[in-house]
Protein backbone atom coordinates (compact mmCIF):
# COMPACT_ATOMS: atom_id res chain seq x y z
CA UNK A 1 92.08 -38.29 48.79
CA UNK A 2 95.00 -40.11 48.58
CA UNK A 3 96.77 -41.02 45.20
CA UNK A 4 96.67 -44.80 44.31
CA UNK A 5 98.27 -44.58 41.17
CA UNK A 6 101.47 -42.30 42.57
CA UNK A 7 101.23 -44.77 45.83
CA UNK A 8 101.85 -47.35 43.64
CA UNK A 9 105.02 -46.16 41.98
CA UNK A 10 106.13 -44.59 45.02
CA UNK A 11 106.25 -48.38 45.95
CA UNK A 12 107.78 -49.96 43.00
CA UNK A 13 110.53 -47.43 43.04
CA UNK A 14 111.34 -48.87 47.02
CA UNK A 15 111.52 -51.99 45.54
CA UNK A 16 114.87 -54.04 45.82
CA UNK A 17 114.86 -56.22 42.72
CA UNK A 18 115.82 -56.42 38.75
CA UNK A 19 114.62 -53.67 36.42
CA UNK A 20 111.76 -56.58 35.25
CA UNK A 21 110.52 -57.34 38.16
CA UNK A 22 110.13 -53.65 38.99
CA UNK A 23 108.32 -53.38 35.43
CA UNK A 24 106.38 -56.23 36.14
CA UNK A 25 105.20 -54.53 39.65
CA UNK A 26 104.44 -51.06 37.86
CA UNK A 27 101.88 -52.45 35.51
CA UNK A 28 100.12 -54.34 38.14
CA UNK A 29 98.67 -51.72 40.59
CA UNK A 30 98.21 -53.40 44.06
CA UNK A 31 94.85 -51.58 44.74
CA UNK A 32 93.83 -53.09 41.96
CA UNK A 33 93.62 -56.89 43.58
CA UNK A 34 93.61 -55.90 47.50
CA UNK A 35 89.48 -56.29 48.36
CA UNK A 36 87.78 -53.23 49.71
CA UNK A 37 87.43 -54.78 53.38
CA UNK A 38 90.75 -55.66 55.36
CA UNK A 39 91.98 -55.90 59.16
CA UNK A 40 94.96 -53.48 59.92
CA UNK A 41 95.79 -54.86 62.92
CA UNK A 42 95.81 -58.38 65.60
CA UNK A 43 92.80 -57.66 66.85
CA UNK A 44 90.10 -54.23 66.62
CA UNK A 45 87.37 -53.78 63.99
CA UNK A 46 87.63 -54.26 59.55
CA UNK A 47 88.85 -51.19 57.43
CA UNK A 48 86.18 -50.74 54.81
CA UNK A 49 87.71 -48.72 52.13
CA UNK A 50 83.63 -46.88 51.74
CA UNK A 51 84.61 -45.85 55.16
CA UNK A 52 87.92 -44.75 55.36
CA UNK A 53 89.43 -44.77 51.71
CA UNK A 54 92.59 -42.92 52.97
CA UNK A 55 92.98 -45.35 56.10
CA UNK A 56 92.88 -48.43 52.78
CA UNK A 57 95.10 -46.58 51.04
CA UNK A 58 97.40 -46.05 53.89
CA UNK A 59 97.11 -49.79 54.95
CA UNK A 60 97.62 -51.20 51.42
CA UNK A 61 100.60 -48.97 50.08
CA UNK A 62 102.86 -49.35 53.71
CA UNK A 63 105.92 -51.93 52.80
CA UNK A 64 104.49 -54.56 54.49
CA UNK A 65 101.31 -57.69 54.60
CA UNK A 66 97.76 -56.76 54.18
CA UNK A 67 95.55 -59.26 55.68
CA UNK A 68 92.69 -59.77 53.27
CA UNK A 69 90.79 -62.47 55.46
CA UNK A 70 90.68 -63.69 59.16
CA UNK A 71 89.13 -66.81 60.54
CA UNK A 72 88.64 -68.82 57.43
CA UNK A 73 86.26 -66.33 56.88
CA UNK A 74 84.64 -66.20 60.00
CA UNK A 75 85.10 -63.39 62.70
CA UNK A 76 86.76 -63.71 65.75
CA UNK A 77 88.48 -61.75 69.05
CA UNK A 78 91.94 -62.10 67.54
CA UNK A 79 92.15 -60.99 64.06
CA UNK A 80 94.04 -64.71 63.15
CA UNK A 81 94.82 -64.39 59.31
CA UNK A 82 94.03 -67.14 57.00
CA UNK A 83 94.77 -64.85 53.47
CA UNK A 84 96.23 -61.82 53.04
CA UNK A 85 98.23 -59.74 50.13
CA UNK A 86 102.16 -60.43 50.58
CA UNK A 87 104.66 -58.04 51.66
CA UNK A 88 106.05 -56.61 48.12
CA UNK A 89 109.31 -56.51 48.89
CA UNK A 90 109.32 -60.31 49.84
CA UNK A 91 107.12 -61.17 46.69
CA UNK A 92 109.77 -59.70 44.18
CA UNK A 93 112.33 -61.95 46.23
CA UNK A 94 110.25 -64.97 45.55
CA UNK A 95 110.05 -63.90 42.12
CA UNK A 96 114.29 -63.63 41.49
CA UNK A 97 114.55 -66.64 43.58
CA UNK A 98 112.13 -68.29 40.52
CA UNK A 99 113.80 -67.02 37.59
CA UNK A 100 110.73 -66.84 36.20
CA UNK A 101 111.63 -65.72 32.14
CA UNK A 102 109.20 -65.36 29.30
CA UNK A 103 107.47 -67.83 27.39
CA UNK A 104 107.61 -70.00 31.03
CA UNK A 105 104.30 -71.95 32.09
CA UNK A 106 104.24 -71.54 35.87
CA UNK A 107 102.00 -72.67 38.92
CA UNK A 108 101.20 -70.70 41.99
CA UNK A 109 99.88 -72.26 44.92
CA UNK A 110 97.99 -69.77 47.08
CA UNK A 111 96.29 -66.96 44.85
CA UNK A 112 95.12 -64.82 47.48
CA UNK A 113 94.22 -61.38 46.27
CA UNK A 114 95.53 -62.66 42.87
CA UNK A 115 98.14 -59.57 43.10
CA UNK A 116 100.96 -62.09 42.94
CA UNK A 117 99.77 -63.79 39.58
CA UNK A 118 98.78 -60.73 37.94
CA UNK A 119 102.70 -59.94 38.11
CA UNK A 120 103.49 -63.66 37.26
CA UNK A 121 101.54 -62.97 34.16
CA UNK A 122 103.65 -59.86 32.83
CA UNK A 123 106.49 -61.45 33.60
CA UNK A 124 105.74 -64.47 31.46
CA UNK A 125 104.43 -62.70 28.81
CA UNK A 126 102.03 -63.74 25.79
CA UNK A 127 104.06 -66.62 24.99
CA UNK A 128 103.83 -68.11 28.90
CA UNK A 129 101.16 -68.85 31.13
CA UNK A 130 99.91 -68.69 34.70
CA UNK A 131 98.12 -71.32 36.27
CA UNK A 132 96.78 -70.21 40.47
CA UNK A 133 95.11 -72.89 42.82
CA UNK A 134 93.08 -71.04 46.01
CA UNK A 135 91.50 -73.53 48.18
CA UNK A 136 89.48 -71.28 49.52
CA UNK A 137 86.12 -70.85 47.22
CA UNK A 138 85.73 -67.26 48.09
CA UNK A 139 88.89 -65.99 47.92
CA UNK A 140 89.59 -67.66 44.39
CA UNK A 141 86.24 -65.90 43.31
CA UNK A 142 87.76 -63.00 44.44
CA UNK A 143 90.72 -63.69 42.73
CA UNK A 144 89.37 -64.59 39.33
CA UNK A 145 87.44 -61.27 39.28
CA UNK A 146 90.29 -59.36 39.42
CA UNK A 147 92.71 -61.21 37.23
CA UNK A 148 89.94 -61.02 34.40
CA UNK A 149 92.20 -59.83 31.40
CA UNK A 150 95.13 -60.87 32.28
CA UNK A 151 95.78 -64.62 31.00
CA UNK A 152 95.89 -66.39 34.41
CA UNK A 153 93.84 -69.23 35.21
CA UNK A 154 92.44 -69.61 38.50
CA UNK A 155 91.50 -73.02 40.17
CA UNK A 156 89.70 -73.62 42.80
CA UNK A 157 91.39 -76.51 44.95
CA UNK A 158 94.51 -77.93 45.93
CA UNK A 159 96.00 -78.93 42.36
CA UNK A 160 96.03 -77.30 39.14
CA UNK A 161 94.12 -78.72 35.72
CA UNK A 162 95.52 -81.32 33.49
CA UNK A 163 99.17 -82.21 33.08
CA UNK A 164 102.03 -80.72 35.39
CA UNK A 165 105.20 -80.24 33.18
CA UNK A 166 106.13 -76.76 34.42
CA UNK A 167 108.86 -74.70 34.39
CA UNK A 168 108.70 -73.16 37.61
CA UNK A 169 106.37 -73.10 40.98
CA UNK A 170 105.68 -70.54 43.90
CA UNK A 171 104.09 -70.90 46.85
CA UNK A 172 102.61 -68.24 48.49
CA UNK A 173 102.02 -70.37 52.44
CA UNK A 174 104.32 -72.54 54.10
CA UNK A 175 104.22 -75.92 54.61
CA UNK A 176 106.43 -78.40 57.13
CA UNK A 177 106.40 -81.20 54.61
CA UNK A 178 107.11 -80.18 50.76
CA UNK A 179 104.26 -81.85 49.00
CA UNK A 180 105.12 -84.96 46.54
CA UNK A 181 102.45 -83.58 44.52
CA UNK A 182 103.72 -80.35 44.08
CA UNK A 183 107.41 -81.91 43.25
CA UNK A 184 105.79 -83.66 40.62
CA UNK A 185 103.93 -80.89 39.00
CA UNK A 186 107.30 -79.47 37.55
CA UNK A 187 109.72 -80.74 35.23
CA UNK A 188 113.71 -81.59 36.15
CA UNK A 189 115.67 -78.66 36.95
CA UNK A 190 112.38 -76.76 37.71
CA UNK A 191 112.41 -74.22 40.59
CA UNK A 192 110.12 -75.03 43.33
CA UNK A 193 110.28 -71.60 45.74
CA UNK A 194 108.25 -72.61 49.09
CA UNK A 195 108.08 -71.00 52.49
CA UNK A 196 109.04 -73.90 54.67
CA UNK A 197 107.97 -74.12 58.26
CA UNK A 198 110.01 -76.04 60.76
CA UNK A 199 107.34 -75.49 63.43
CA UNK A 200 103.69 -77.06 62.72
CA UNK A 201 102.19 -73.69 63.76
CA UNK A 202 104.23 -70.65 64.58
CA UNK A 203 107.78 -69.58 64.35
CA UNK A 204 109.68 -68.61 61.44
CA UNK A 205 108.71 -69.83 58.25
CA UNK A 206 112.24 -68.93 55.92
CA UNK A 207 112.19 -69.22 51.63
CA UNK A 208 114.21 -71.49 50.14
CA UNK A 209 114.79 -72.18 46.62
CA UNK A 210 114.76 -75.78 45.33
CA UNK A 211 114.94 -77.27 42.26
CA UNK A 212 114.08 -80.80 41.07
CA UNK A 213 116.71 -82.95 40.84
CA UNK A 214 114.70 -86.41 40.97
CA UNK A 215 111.11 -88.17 40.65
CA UNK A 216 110.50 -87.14 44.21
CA UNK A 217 113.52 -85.32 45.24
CA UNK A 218 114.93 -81.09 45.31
CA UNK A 219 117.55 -79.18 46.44
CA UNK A 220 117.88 -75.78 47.13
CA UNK A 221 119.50 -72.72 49.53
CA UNK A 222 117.31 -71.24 51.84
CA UNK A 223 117.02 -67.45 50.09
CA UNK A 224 115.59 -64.71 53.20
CA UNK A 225 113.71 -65.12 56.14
CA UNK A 226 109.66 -65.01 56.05
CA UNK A 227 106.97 -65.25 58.06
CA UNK A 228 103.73 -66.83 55.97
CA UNK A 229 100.74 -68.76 56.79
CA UNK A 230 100.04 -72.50 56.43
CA UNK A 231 98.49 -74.30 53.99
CA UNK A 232 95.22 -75.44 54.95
CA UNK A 233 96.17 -79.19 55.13
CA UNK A 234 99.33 -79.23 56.97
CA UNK A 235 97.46 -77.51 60.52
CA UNK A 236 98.84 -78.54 63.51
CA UNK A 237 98.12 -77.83 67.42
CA UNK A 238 100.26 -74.99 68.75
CA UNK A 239 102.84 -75.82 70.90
CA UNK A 240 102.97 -75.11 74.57
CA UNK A 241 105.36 -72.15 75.29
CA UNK A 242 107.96 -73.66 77.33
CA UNK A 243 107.76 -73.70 81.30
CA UNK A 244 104.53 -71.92 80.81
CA UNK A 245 103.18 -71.29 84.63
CA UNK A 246 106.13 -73.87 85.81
CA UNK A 247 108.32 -72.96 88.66
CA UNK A 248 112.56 -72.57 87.81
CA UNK A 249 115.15 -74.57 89.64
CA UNK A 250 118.30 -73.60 87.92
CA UNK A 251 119.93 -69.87 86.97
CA UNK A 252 122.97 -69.49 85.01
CA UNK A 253 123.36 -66.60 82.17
CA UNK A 254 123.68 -66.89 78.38
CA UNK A 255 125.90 -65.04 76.50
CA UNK A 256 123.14 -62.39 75.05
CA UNK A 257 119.97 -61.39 76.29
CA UNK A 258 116.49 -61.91 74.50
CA UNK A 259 116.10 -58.23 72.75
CA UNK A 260 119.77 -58.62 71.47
CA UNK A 261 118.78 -61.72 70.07
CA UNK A 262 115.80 -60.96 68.42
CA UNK A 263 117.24 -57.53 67.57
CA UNK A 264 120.28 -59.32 65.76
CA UNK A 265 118.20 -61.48 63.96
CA UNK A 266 119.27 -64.54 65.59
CA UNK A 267 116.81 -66.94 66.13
CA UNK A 268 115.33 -68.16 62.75
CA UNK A 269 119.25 -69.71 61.96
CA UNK A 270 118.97 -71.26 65.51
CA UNK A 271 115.19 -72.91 65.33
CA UNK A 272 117.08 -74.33 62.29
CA UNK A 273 119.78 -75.89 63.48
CA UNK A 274 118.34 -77.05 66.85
CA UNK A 275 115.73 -79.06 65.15
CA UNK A 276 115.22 -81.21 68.83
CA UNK A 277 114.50 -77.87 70.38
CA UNK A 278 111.34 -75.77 70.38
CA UNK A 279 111.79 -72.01 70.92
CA UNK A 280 109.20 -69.28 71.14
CA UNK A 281 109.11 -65.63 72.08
CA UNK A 282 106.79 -64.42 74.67
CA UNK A 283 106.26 -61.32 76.35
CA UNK A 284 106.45 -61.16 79.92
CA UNK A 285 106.34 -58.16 83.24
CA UNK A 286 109.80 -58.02 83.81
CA UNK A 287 111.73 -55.00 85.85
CA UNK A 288 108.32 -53.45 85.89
CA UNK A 289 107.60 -53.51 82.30
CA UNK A 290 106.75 -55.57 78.99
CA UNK A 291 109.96 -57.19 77.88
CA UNK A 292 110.61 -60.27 75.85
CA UNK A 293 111.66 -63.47 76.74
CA UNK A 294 112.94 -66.38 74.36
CA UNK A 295 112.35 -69.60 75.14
CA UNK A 296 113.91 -72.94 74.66
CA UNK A 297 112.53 -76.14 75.31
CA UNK A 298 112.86 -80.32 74.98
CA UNK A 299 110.70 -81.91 76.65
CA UNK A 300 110.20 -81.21 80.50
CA UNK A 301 112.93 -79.34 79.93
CA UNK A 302 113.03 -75.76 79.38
CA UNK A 303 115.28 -72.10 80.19
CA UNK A 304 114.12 -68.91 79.74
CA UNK A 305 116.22 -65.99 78.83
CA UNK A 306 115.34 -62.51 79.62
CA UNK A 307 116.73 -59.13 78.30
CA UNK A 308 119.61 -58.70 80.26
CA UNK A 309 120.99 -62.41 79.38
CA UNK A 310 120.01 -64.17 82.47
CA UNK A 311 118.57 -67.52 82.23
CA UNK A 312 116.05 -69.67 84.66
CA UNK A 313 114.57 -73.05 83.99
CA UNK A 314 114.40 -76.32 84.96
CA UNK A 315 116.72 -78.44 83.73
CA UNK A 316 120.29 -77.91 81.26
CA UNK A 317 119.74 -80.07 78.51
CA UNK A 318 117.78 -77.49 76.15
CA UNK A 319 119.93 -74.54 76.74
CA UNK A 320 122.94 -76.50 76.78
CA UNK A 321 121.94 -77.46 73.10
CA UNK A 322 120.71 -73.82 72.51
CA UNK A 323 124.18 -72.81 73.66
CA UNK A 324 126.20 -75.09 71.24
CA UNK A 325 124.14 -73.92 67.90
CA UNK A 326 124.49 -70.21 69.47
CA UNK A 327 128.69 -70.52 69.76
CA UNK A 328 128.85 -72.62 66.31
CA UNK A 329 126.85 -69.50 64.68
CA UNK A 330 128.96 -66.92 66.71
CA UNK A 331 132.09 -68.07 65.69
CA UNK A 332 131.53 -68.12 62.41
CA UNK A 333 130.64 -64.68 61.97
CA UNK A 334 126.37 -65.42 61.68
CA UNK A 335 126.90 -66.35 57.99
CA UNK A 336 123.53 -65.75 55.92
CA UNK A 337 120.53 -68.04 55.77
CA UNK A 338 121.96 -68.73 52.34
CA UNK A 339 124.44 -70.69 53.72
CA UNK A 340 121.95 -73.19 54.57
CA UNK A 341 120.91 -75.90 51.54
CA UNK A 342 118.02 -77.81 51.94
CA UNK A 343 117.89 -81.31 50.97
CA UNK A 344 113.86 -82.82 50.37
CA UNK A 345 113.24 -86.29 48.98
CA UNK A 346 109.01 -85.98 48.86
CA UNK A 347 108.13 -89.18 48.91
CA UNK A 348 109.93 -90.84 52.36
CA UNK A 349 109.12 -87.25 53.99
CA UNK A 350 113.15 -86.63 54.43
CA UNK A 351 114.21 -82.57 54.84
CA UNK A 352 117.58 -82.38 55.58
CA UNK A 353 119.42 -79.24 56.32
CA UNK A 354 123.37 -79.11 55.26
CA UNK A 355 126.02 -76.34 55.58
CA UNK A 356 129.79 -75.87 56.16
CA UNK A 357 128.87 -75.79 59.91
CA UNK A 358 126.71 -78.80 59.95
CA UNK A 359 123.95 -81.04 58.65
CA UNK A 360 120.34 -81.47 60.51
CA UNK A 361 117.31 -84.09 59.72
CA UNK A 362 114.34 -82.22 60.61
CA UNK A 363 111.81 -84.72 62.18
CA UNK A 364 107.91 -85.30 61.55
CA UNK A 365 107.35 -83.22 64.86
CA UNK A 366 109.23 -81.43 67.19
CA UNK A 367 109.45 -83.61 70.29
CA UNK A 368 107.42 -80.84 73.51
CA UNK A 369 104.92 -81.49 75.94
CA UNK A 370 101.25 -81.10 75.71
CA UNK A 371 99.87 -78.73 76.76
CA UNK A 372 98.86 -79.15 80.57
CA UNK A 373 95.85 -78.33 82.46
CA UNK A 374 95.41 -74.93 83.79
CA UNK A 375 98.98 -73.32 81.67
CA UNK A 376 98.06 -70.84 79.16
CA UNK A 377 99.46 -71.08 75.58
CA UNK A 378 102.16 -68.56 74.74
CA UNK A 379 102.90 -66.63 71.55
CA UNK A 380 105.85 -68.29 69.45
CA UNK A 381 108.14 -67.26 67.03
């Protein structure tokens, strides 16, 4: 029978963070908050921890996402998650990225498991207080069982109790559009740290850091790279993988294949700064094998690159835009996502990207085709 208690601080002591955060993780054991049923994998039957209490153990103390629910709660043959308990090491970057202090009053949208708030709460201390909203009924109920003792107050919704004022706000899914609402439930110079998606469904969904700077207005660097799930009420139809089932016209070869890229961590800074652009990962039976293949795509328009850099698509215009963020990035030495500030005013729906290198307005939606009849959808990054 495996340890949970020595699992635990095994864990903490991987962590990568300040000596309070690391305190704040020890006296919050994350068995403690995960439920008893959760789905290992993308698709395949639940763990029940009854069943296979080693397997849970196993599952919930690796380095990485449990997922906690799939479906909105309802079963299906892809194990699509809708809740889940955050990787740890990217919950005690959140956390630094939030300066969260004692004595602070601080909102969490997305309680989950309630893991993540029962660490808010040590970290604020007797003097602050933690206020969760889960719009999910059963999940929150889940949550508020758990986080019995601890000071936190769970809401069931989309917006906290009474008046906003607070010091600081986390977000624990992404959304495309930074709320007005939750601008406006903290106070000037308040940290607001959100996953932010560029893509309505899929892709990379990267922290950044703001903090209020007007009525409906924040700034902030983007802080690591993440991949979270939406909120509920910013959904939107995945978008076709690019020359899905579509016949290529034109060959030419780009400057480093699709492994290198996604081995080199490449593409999240370029879905940022090609905002006109969609690109997705897919896997498909090249030289005999799986391989992958990123895509890039405005439009009718589309290339596909393959491992060994070569490139077939119809048409020049995405991959000759694909190929101008790629040399911008490449000549300056593939500076840090940090490098990247995001600009939001909440209330016209403006999120504007600046660096050294450049500035980008990210539109409403990313201008692709629909989907057409008889292509399949493809898996996107």
């Amino acid at each position: 029978m495996t340890d949970l208690d020595r699992a635990h601080a095994l864990l903490t002591d991987r962590l990568d963070t300040t000596d309070e955060i690391r305190a704040a993780f020890a006296a919050r054991p994350r068995h403690e908050y995960v439920p008893d049923v959760i789905w290992p994998g993308a698709v395949g039957a639940a763990l029940d921890r009854a069943e296979d209490p080693d397997g849970w153990a196993s599952s919930v103390y690796a380095d990485d996402y449990v997922t906690t629910q799939i479906g909105d709660g309802d079963a299906g043959p892809v194990n699509i998650p809708t809740s889940s308990s955050s990787a740890p090491q990217l919950m005690a970057d959140m956390l630094r990225a939030a300066e969260i202090e004692p004595g602070m009053r601080v909102v969490e949208i997305g309680t989950g498991t309630g893991w993540n708030a029962a660490i808010l709460a040590s970290l604020v201390g007797p003097t602050g207080s933690v206020t969760s909203v889960e719009i999910d009924p059963d999940v929150a109920a889940h949550a508020r069982d758990r986080l019995t003792g601890t000071g936190v107050q769970v809401v069931t919704g989309t917006a906290p109790d009474g008046p906003g004022g607070f010091d600081a706000l986390i977000a624990t899914c992404a959304v495309r559009r930074v709320p007005l609402a939750w601008v406006e439930l903290v106070g000037r110079d308040a940290r607001l740290v959100i996953p932010w998606a560029p893509y309505p469904e899929g892709g990379p969904t990267p922290v950044v850091a703001l903090r209020r700077t007007g009525p409906t207005t924040a700034v902030g660097p983007l802080v690591r790279d993440a991949s979270f799930m939406r909120d509920r009420r910013q959904h939107g139809a995945r978008q076709r993988f690019p020359g899905n089932g579509e016949k290529a016209t034109d060959r030419t070869v780009f400057p480093e294949g699709s492994r290198d890229l996604l081995r080199n961590d490449r593409l999240t800074r370029l879905v940022l700064t090609c905002p006109e652009l969609y690109i997705a990962v897919g896997g498909r039976p090249w030289e005999g094998g799986a391989a992958p293949v990123v895509a890039v795509g405005e439009g009718d328009d589309w290339t596909h690159i393959r491992p060994d850099g070569s490139a077939a698509g119809n048409g020049t215009r995405a991959l000759t835009i694909f190929t101008k963020a790629y040399t911008m990035w490449e000549e300056a030495g593939w500076p840090g996502l940090d490098s990247l500030t995001l600009e939001v005013d909440a209330r016209s729906d403006a999120h504007t990207l600046r660096s050294c290198l450049g500035t980008w307005e990210h539109p409403a939606q990313v201008r692709v085709p629909p989907t057409r009849p008889g292509n399949r959808r493809g898996s996107s990054r």
